[in-house]
C-alpha atoms as a PDB file:
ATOM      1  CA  UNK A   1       0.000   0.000   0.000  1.00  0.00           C
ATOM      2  CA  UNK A   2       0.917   3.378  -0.953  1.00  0.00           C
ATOM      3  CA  UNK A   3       1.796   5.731   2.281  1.00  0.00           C
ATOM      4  CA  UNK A   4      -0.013   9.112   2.722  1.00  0.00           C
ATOM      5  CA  UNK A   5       2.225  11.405   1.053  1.00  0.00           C
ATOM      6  CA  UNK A   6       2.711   9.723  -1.852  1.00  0.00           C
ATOM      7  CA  UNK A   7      -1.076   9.942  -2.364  1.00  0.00           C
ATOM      8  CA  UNK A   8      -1.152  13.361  -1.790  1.00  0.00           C
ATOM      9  CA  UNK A   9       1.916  13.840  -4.293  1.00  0.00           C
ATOM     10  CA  UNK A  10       0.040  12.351  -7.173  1.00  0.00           C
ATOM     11  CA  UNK A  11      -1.533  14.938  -9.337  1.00  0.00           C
ATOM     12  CA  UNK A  12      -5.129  12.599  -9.458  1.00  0.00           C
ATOM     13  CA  UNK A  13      -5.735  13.348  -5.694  1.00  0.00           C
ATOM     14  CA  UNK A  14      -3.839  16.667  -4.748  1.00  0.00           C
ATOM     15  CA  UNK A  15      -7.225  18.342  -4.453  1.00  0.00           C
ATOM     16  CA  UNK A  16      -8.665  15.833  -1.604  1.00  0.00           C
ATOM     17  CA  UNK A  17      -5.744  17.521   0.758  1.00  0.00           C
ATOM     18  CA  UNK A  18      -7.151  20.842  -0.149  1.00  0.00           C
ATOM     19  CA  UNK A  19     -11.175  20.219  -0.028  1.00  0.00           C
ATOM     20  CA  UNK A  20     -13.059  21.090   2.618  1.00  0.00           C
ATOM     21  CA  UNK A  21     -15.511  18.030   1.935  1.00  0.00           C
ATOM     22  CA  UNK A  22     -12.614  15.954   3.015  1.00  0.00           C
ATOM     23  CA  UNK A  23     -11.337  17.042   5.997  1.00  0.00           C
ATOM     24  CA  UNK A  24     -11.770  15.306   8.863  1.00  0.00           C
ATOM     25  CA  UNK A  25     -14.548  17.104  11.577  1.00  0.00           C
ATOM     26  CA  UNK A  26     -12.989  19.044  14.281  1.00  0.00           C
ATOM     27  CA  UNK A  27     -14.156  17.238  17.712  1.00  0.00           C
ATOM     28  CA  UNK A  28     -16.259  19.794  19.417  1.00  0.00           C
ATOM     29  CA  UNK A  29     -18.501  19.605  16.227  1.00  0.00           C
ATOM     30  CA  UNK A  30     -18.743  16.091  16.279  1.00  0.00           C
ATOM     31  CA  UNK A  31     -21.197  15.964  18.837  1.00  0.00           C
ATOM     32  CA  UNK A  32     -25.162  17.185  19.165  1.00  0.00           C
ATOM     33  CA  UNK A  33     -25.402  19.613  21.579  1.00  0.00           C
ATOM     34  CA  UNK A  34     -28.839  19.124  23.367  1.00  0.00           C
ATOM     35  CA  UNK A  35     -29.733  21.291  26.392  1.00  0.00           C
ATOM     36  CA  UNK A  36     -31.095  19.916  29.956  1.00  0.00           C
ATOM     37  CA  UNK A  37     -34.942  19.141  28.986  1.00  0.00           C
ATOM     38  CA  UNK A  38     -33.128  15.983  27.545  1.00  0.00           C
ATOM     39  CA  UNK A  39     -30.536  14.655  30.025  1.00  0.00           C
ATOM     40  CA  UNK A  40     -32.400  12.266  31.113  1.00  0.00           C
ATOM     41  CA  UNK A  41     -31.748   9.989  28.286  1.00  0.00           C
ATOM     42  CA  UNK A  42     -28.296   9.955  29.369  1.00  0.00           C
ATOM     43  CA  UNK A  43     -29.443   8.086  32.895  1.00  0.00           C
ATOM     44  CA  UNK A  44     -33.075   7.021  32.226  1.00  0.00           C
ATOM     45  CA  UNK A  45     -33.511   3.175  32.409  1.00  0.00           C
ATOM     46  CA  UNK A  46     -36.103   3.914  29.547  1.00  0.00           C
ATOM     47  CA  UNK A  47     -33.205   5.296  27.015  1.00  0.00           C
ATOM     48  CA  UNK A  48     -30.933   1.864  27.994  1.00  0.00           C
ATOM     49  CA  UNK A  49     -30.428  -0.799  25.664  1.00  0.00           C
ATOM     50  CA  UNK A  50     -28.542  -4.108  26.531  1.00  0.00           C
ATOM     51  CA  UNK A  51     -26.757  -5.532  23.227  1.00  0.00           C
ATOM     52  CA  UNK A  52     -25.546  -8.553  22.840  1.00  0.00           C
ATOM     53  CA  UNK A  53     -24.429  -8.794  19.346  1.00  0.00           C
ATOM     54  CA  UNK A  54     -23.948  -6.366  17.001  1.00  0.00           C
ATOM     55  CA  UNK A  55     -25.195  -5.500  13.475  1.00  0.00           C
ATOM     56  CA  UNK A  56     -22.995  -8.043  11.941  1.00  0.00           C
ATOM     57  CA  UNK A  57     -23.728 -11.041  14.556  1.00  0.00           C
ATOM     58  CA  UNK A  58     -20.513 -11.040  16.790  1.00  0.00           C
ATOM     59  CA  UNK A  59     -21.177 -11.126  20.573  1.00  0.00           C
ATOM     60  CA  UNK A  60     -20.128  -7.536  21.901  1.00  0.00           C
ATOM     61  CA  UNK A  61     -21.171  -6.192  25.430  1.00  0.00           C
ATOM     62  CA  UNK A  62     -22.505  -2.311  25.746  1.00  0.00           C
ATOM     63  CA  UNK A  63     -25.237  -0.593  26.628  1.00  0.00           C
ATOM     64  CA  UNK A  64     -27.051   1.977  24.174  1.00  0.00           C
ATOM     65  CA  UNK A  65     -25.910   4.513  26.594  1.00  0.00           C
ATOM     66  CA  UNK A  66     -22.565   4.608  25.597  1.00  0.00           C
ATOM     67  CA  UNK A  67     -23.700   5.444  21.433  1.00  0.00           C
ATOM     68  CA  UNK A  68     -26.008   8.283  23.291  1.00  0.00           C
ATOM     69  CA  UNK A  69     -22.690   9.498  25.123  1.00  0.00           C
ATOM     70  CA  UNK A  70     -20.452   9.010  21.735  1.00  0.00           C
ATOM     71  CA  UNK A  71     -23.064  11.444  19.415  1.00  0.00           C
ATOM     72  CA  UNK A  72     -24.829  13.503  22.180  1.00  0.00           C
ATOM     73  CA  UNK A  73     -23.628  16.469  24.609  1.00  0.00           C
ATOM     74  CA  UNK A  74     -24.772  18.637  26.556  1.00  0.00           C
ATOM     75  CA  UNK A  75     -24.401  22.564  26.029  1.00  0.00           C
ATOM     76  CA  UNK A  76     -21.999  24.051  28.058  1.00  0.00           C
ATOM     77  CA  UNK A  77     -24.071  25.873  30.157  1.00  0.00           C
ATOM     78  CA  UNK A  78     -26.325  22.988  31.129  1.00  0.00           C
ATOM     79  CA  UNK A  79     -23.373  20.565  31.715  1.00  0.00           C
ATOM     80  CA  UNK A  80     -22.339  22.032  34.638  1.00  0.00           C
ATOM     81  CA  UNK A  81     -26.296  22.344  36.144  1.00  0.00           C
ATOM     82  CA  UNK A  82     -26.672  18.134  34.930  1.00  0.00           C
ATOM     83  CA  UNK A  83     -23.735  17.601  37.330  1.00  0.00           C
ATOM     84  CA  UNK A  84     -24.814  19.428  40.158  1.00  0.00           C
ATOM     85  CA  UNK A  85     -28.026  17.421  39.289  1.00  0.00           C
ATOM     86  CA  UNK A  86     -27.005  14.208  39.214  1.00  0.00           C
ATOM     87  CA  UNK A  87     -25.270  14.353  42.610  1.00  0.00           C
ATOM     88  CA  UNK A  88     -28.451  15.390  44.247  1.00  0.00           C
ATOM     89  CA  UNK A  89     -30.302  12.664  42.708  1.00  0.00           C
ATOM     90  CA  UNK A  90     -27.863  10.213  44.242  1.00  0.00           C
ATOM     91  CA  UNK A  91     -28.392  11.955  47.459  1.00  0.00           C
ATOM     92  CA  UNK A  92     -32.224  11.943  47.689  1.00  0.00           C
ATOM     93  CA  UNK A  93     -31.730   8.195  46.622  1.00  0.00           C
ATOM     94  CA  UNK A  94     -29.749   7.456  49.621  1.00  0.00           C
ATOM     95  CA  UNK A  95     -32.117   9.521  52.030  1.00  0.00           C
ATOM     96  CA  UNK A  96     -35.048   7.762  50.451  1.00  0.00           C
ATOM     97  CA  UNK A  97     -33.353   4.320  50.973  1.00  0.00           C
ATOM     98  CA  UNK A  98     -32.575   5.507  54.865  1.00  0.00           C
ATOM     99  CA  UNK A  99     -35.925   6.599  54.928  1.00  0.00           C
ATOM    100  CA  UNK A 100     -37.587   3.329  53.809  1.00  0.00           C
ATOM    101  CA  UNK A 101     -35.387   0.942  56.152  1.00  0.00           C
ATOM    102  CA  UNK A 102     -35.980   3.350  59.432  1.00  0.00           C
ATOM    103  CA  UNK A 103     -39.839   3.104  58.429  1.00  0.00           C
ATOM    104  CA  UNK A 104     -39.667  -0.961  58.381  1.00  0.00           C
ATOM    105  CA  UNK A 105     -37.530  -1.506  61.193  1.00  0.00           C
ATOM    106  CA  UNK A 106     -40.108   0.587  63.171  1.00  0.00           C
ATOM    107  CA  UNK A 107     -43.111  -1.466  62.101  1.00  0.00           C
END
């Protein structure tokens, strides 16, 4: 196989170096910014998919979750809100749990 410059030296395919159709998509583009109406998909048991093999029949082992992660982000200004968010969902978890096992050891 030919390297990379030597592609890019032959006259047939100096313009592909050159064309903006070709170049490769800067990473903060790459993603869909969505704001926080729709973070839930990111932790919503509804959103997650268990796969077991993929489109081409070999076993793999990942969650639709990650493929959300991969092509979705949050803007900017929400990310830091969906943090502060998820930690305080954690929390009223725990005081919910607490809450529950008080209640049953009392009746």
């Amino acid at each position: 196989m030919s390297s990379q410059e030597e592609i890019l030296s032959d006259g047939r395919f100096s313009c592909v170096a050159r064309d903006p159709r070709f170049w490769e998509m800067p990473e903060k583009e790459r993603k869909v910014k969505i704001d926080r109406r729709f973070r839930a998909m990111f932790h919503d048991k509804k959103f997650k998919l268990r796969y077991t093999v993929d489109k081409r029949g070999r076993p793999v082992n990942y969650t639709s979750t990650e493929n959300l992660r991969k092509f979705y982000a949050l803007s900017e200004s929400d990310s830091d809100l969906s943090e502060s968010d998820s930690k305080e969902l954690t929390v009223k978890k725990k005081k919910k749990k607490k809450a529950k096992g008080k209640g049953e050891a009392d009746s």
